[in-house]
C-alpha atoms as a PDB file:
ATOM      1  CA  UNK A   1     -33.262  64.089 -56.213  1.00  0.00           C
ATOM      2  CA  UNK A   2     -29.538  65.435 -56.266  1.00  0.00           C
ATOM      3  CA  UNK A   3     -30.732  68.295 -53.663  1.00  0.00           C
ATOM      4  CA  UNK A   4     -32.136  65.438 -51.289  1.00  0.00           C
ATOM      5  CA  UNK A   5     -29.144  63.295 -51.065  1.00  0.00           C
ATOM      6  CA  UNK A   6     -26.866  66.620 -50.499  1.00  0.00           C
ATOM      7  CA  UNK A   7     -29.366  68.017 -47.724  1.00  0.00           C
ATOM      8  CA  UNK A   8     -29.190  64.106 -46.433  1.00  0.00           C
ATOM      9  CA  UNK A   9     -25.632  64.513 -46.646  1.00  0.00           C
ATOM     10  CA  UNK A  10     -25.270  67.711 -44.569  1.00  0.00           C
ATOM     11  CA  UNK A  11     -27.278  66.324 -42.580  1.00  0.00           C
ATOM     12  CA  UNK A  12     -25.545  63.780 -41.689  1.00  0.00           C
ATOM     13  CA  UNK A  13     -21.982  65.462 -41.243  1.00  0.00           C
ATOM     14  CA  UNK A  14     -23.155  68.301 -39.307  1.00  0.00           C
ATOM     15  CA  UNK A  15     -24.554  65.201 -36.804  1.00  0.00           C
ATOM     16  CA  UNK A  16     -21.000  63.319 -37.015  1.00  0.00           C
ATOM     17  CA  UNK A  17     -19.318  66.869 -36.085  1.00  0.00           C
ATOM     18  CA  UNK A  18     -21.516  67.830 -33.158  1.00  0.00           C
ATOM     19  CA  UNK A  19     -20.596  64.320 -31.470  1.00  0.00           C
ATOM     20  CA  UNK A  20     -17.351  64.555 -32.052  1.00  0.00           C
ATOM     21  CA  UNK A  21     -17.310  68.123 -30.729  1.00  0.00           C
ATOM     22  CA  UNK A  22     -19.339  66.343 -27.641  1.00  0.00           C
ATOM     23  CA  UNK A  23     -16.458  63.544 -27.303  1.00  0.00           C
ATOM     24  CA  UNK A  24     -13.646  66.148 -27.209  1.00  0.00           C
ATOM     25  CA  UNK A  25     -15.628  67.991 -24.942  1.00  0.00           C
ATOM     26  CA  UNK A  26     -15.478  65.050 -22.517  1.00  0.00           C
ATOM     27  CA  UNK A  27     -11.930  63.574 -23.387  1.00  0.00           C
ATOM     28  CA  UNK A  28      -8.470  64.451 -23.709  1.00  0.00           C
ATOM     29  CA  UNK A  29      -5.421  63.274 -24.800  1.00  0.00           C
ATOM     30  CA  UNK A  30      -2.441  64.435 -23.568  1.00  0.00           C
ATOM     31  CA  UNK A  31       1.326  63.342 -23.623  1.00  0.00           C
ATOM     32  CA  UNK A  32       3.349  64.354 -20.322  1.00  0.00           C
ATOM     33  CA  UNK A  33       6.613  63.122 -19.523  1.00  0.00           C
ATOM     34  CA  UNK A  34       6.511  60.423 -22.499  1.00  0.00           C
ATOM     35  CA  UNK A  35       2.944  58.794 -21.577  1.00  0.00           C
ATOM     36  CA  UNK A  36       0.021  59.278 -22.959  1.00  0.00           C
ATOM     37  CA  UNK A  37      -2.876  60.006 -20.300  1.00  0.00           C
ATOM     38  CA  UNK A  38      -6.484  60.056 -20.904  1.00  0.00           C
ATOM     39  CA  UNK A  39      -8.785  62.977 -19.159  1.00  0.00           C
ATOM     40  CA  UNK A  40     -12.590  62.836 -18.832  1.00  0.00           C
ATOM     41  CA  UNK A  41     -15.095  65.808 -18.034  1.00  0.00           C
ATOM     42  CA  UNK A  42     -15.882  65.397 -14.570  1.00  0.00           C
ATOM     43  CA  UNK A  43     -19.276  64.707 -15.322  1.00  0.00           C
ATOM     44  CA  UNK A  44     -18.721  61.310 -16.371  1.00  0.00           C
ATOM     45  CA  UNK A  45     -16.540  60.132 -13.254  1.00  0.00           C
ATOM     46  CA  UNK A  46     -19.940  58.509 -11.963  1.00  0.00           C
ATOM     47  CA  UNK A  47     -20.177  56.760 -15.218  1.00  0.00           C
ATOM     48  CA  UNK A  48     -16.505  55.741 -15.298  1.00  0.00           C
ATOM     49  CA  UNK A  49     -16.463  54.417 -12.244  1.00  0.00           C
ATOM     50  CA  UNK A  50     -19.208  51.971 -12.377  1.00  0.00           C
ATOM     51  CA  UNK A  51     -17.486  51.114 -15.898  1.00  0.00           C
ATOM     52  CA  UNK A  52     -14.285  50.333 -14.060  1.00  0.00           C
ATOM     53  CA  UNK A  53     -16.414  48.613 -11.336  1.00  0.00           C
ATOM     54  CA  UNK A  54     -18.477  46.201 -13.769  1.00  0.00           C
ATOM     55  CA  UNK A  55     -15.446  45.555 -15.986  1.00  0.00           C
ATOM     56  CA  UNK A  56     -13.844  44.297 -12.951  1.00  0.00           C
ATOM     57  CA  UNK A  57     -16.499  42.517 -11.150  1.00  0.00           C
ATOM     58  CA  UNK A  58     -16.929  40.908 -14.650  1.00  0.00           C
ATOM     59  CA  UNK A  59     -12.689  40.137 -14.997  1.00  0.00           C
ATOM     60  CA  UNK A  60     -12.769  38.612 -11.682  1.00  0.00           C
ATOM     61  CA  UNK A  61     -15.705  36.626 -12.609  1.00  0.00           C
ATOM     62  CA  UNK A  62     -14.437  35.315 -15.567  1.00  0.00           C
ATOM     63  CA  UNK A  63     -10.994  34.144 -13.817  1.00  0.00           C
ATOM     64  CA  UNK A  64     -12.932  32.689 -11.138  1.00  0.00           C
ATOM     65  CA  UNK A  65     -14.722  30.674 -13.817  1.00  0.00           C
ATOM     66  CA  UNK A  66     -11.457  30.033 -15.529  1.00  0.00           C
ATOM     67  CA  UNK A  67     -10.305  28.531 -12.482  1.00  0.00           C
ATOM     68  CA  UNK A  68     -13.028  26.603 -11.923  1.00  0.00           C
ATOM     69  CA  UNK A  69     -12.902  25.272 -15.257  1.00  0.00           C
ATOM     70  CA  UNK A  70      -9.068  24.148 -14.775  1.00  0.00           C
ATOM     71  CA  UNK A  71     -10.013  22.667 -11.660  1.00  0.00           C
ATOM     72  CA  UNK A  72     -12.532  20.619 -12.906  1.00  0.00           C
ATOM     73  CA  UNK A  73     -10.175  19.253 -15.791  1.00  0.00           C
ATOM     74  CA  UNK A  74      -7.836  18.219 -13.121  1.00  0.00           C
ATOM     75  CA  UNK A  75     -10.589  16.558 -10.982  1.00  0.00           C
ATOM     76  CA  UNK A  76     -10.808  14.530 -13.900  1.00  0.00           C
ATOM     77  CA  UNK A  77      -7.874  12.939 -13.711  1.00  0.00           C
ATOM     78  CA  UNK A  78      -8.438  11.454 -10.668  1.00  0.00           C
ATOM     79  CA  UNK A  79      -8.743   7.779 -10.343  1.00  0.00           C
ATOM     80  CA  UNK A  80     -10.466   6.143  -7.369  1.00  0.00           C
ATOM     81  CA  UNK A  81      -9.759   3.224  -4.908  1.00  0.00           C
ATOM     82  CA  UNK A  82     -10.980   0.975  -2.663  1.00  0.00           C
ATOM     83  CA  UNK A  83     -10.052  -1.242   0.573  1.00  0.00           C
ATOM     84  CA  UNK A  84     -10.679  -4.947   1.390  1.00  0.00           C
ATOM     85  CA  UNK A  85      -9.571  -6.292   5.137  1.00  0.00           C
ATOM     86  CA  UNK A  86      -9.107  -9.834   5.525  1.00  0.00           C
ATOM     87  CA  UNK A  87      -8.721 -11.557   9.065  1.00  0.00           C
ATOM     88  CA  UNK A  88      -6.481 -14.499   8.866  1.00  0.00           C
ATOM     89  CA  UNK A  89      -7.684 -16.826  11.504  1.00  0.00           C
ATOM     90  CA  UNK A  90      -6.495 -15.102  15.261  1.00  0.00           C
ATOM     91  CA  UNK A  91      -5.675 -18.138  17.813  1.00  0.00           C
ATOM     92  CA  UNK A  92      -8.061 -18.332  20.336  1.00  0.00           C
ATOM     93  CA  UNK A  93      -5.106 -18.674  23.480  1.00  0.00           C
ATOM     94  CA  UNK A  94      -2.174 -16.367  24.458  1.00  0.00           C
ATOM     95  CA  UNK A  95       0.656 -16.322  22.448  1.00  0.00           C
ATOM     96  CA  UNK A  96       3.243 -16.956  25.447  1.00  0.00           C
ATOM     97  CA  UNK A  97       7.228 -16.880  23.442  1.00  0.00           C
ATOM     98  CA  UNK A  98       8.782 -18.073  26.627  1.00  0.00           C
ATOM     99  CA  UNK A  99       7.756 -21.265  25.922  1.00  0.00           C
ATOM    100  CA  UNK A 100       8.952 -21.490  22.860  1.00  0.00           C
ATOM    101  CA  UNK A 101      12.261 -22.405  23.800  1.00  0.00           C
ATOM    102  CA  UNK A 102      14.462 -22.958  20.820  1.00  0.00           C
ATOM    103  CA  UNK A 103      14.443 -24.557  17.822  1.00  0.00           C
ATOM    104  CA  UNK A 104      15.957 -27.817  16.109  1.00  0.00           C
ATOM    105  CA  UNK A 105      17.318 -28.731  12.226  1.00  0.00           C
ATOM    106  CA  UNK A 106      18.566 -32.125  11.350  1.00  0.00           C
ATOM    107  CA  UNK A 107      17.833 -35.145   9.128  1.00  0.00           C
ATOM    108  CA  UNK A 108      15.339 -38.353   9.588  1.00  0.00           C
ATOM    109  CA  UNK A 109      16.922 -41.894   8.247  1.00  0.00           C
ATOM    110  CA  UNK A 110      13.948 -44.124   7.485  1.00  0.00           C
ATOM    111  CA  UNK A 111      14.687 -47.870   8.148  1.00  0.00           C
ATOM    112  CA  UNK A 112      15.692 -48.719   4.820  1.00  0.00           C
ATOM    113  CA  UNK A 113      18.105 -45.797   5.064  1.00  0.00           C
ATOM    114  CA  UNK A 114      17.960 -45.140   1.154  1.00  0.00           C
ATOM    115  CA  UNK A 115      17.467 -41.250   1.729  1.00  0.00           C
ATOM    116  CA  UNK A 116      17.118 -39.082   4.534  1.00  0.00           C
ATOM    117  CA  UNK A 117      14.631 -36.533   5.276  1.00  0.00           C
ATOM    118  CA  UNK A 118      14.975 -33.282   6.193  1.00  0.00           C
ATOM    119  CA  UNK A 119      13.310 -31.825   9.682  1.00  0.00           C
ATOM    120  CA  UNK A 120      12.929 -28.520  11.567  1.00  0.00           C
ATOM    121  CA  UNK A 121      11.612 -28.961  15.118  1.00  0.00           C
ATOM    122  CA  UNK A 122       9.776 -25.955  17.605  1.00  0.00           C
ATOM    123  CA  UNK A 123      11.215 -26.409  20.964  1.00  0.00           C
ATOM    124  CA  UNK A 124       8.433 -26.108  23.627  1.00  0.00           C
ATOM    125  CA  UNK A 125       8.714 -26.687  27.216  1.00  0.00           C
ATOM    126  CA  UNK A 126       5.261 -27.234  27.627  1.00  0.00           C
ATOM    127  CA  UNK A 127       3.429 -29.721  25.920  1.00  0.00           C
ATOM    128  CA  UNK A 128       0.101 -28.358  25.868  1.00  0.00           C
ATOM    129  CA  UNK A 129       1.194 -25.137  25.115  1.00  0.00           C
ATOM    130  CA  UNK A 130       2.655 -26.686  21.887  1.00  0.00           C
ATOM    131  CA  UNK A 131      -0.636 -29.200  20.893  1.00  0.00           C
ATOM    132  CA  UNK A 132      -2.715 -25.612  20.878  1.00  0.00           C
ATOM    133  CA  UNK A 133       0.227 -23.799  18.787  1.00  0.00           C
ATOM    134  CA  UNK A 134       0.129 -27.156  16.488  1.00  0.00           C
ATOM    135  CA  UNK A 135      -3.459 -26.619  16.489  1.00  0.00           C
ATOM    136  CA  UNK A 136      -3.752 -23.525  15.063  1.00  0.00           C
ATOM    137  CA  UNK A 137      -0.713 -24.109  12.387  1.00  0.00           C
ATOM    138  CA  UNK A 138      -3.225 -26.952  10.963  1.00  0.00           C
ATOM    139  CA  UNK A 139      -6.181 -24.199  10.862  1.00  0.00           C
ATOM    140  CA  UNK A 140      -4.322 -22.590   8.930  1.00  0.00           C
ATOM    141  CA  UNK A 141      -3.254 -25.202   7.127  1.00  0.00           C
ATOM    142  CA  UNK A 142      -7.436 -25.948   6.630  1.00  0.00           C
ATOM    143  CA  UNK A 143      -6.888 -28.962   8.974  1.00  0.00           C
ATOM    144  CA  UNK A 144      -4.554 -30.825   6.759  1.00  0.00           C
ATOM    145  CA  UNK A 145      -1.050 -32.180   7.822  1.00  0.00           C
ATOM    146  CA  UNK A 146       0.383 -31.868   4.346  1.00  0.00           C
ATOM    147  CA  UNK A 147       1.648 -28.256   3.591  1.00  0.00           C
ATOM    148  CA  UNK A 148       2.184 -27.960  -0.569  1.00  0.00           C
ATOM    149  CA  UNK A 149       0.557 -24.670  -0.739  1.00  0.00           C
ATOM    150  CA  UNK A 150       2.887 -23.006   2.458  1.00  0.00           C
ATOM    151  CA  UNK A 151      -0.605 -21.814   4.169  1.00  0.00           C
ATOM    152  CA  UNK A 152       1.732 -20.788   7.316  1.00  0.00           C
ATOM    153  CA  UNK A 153       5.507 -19.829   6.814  1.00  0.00           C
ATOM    154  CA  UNK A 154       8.687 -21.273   8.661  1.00  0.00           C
ATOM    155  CA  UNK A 155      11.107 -18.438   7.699  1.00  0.00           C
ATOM    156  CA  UNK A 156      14.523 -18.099   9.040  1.00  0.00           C
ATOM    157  CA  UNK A 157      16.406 -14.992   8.816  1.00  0.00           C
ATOM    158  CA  UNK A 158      20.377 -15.014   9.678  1.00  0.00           C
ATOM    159  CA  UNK A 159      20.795 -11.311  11.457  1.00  0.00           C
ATOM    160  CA  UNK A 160      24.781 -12.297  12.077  1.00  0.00           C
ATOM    161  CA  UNK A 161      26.790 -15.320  11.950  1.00  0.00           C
ATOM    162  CA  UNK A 162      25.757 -15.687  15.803  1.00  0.00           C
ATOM    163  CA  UNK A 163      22.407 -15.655  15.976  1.00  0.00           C
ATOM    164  CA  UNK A 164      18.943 -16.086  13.823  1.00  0.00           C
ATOM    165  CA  UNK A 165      15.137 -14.845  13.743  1.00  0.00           C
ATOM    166  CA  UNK A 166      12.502 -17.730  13.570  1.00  0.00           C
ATOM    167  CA  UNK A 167       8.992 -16.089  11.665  1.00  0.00           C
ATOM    168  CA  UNK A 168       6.090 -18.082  11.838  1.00  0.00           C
ATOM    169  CA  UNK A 169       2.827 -16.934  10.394  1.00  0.00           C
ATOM    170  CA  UNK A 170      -0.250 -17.888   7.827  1.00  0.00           C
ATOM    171  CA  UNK A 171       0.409 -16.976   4.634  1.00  0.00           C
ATOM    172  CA  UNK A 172      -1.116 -13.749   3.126  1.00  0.00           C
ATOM    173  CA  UNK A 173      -2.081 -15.824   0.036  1.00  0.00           C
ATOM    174  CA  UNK A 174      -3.636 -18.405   1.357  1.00  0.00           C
ATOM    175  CA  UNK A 175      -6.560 -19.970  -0.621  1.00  0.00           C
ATOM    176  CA  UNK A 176      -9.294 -18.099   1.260  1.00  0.00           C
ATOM    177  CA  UNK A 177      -7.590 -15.048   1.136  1.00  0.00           C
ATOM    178  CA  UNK A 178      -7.285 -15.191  -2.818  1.00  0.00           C
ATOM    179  CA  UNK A 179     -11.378 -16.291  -2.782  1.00  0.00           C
ATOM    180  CA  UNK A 180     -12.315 -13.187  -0.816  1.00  0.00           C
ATOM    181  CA  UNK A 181     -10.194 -10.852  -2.817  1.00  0.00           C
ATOM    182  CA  UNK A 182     -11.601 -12.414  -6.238  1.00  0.00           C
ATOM    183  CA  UNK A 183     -14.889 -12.032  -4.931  1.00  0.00           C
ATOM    184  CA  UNK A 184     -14.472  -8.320  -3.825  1.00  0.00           C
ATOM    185  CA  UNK A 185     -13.445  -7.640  -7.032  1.00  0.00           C
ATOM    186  CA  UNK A 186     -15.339  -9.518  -9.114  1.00  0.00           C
ATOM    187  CA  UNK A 187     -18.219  -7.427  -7.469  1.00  0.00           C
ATOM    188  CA  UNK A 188     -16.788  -3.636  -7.578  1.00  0.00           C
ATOM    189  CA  UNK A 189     -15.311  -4.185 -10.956  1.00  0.00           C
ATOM    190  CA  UNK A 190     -19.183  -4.884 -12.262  1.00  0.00           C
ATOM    191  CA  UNK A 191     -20.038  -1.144 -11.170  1.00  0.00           C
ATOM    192  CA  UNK A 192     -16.578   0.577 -10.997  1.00  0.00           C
ATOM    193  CA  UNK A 193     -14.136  -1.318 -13.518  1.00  0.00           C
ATOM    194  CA  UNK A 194     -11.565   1.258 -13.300  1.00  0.00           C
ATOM    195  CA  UNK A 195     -11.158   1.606  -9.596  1.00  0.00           C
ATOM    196  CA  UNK A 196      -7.992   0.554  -8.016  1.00  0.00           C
ATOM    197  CA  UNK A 197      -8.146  -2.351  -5.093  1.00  0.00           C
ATOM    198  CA  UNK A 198      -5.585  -2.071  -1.974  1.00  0.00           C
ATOM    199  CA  UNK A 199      -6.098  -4.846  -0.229  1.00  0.00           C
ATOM    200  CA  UNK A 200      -4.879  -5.203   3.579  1.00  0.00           C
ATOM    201  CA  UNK A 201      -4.595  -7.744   5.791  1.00  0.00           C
ATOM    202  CA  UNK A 202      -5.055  -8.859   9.916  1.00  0.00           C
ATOM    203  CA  UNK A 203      -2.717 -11.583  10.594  1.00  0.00           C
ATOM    204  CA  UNK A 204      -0.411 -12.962  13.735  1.00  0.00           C
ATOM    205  CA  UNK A 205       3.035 -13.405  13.446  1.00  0.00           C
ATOM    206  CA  UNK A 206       5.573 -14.599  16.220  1.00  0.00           C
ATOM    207  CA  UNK A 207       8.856 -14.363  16.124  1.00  0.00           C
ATOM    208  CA  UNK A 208      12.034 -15.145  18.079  1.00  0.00           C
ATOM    209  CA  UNK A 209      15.760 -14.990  18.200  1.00  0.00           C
ATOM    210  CA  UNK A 210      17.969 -17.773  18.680  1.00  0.00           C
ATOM    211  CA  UNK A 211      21.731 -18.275  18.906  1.00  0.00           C
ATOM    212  CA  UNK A 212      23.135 -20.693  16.862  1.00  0.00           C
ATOM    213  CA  UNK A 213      25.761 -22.580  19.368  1.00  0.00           C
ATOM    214  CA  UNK A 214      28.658 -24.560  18.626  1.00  0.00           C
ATOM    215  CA  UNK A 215      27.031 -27.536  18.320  1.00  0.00           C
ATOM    216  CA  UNK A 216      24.118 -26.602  16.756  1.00  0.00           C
ATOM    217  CA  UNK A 217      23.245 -28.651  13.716  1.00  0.00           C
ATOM    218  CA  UNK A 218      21.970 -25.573  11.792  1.00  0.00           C
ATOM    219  CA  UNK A 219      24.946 -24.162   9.247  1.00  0.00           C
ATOM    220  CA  UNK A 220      25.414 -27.726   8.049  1.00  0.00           C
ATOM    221  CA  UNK A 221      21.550 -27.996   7.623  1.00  0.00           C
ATOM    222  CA  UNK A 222      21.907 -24.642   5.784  1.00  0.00           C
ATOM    223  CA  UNK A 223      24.275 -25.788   3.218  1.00  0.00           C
ATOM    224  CA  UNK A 224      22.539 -29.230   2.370  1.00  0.00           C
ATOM    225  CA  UNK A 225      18.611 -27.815   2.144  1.00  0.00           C
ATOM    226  CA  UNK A 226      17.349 -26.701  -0.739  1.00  0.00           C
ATOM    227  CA  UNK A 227      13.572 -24.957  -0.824  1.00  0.00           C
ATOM    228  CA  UNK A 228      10.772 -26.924  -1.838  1.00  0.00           C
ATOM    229  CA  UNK A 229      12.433 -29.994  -0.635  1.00  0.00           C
ATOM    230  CA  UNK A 230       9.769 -31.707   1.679  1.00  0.00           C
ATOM    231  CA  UNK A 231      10.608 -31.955   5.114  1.00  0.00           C
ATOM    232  CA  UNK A 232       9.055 -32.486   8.279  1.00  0.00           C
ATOM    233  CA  UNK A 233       8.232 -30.276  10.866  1.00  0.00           C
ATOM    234  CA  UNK A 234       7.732 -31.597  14.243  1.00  0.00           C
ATOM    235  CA  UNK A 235       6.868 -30.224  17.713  1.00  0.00           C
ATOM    236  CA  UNK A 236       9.484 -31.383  20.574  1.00  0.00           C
ATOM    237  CA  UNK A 237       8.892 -31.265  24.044  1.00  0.00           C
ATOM    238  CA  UNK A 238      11.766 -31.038  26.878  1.00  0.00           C
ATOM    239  CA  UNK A 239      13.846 -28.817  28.938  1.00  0.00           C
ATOM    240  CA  UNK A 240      17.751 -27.728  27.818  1.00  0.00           C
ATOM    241  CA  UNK A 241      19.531 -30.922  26.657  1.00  0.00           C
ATOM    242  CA  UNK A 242      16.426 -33.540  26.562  1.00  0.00           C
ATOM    243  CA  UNK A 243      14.269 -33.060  23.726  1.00  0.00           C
ATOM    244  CA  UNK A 244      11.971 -35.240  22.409  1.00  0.00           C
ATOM    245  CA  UNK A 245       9.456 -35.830  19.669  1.00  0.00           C
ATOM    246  CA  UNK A 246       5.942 -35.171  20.627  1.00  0.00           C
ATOM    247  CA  UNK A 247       3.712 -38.305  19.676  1.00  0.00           C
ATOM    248  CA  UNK A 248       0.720 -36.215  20.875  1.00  0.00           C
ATOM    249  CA  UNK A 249       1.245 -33.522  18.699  1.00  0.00           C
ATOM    250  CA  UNK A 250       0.757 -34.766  14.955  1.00  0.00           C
ATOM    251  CA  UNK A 251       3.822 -32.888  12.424  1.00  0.00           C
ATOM    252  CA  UNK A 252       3.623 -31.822   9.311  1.00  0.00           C
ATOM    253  CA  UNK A 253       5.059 -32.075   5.679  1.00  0.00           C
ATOM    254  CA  UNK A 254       6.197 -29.179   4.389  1.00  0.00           C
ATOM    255  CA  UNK A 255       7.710 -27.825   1.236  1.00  0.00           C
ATOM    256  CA  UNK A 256       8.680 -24.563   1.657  1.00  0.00           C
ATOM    257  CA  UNK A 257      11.486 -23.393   4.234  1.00  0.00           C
ATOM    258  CA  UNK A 258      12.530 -19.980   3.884  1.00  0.00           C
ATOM    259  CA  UNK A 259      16.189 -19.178   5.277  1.00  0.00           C
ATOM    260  CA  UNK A 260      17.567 -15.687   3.957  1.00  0.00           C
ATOM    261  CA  UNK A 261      19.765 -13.414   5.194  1.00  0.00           C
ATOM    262  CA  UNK A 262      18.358  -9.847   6.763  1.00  0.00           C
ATOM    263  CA  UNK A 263      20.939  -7.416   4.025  1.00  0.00           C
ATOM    264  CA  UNK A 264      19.377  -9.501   1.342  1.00  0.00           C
ATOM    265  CA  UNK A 265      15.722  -8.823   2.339  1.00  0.00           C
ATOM    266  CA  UNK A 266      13.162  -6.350   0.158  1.00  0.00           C
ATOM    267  CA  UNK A 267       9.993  -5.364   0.455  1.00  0.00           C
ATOM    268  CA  UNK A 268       9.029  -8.092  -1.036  1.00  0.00           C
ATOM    269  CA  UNK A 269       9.179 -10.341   2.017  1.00  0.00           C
ATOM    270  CA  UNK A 270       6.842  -9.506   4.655  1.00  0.00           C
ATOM    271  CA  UNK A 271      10.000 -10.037   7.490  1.00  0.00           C
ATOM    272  CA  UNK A 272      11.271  -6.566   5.944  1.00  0.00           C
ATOM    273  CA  UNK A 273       8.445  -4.950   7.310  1.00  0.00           C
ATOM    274  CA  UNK A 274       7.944  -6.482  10.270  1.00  0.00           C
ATOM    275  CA  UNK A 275      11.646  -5.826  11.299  1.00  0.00           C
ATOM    276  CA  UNK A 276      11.565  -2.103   9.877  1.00  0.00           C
ATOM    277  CA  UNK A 277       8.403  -1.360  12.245  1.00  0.00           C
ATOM    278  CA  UNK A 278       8.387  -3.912  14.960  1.00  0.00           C
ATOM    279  CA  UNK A 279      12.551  -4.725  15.585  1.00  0.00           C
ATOM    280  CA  UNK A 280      13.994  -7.383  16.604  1.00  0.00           C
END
């Protein structure tokens, strides 16, 4: 039993030796210059080569993967959006600004004279050209004369001590505007909850300069106003000195009168905007 295992034994070693003897017969180790360098029997440069070959087809596969991989983790982090466009009602004639000649601030003493009341006046010199402008100021009012919401905006912006801009134009939050944006939402959130909601908007805005004269009424009006104050705003018809209230033309009560000074705007107000892109 003793002889088996030795002859098993021999065996065995004299196998290890001869491929050893085969792998230094094909490889070499030598040091030159300080490095070590590795030399193969030039048989196996065929086999060596489609080593190097499959060991780099395979590296570059497996960065390409890699790659992937990261790619796909950032693609995850991605969050989605989507866009709503309302309309605000368009008027259905030409905006003409030359007939819009100016504009008028003051205060209305009932008969009993126990307060006064404070009113802005548009300056038209043509009459129908202001009932139509009225007209569409009550659309977007939704055909009432009484303005608590502020469905269309009066705003006044002092550019200098000489001179203001007059902005007139429905507000972006008006009550059908919040009802369509609700109900966009309301729907996409059922499917896509997490998905962001820019909403833009289509509206008309007209604007003007004016100088503010000597006698013009409107620094004292300034100082005495106060927003949310109701006042009236009425549509006068005349040329230069002769103005009078239209009684053709129904006004409106308002609450909201916005008079701010252009260094004092952000992006907050919409008259920012409009002067950054559009001027004065």
């Amino acid at each position: 039993m003793s002889f088996r295992i030795k002859s098993k034994f021999l065996s065995l070693r004299k196998y290890f030796y001869l491929k050893l003897n085969r792998f230094r017969l094909s490889f070499r180790i030598r040091k030159i210059e300080g490095r070590l360098r590795i030399y193969v029997h030039e048989q196996n440069k065929r086999k060596i080569k489609n080593i190097k070959w499959i060991l780099s087809i395979s590296g570059l596969i497996f960065l390409i993967a890699l790659f992937l991989f990261l790619f796909g983790l950032l693609f995850e982090k991605f969050f989605f959006f989507f866009i709503s466009f309302y309309v605000h009602y368009m008027p259905n004639f030409e905006i003409n600004n030359d007939l819009w000649q100016g504009m008028a601030f003051g205060y209305l003493e009932p008969p009993n004279r126990k307060f006064q009341i404070p009113a802005v006046g548009l300056l038209f010199s043509d009459e129908e050209y202001a009932k139509k402008f009225f007209s569409l100021l009550r659309i977007w009012n939704y055909g009432s004369l009484e303005d608590k919401d502020n469905n269309f905006v009066i705003s006044i912006i002092l550019d200098n001590d000489d001179s203001y801009l007059t902005y007139i134009y429905p507000n972006i939050s008006r009550q059908s505007a919040r009802e369509f944006i609700q109900e966009v939402e309301s729907k996409r959130k059922k499917t896509f909850p997490e998905e962001l909601h820019v909403r833009l908007f289509a509206l008309l805005f007209t604007m003007k300069r004016f100088i503010i004269t000597e006698k013009s009424y409107f620094p004292t009006f300034m100082r005495r106003y106060n927003d949310g104050v109701p006042y009236r705003l009425e549509a006068y018809i005349g040329t230069e000195e002769n103005w009078k209230i239209s009684k053709k033309i129904p006004g409106f009560t308002k609450f909201n009168l916005k008079i701010k000074k252009r260094t004092d705007l952000n992006r907050k107000d919409i008259e920012y905007d409009l002067l950054r892109i559009y001027g004065d």
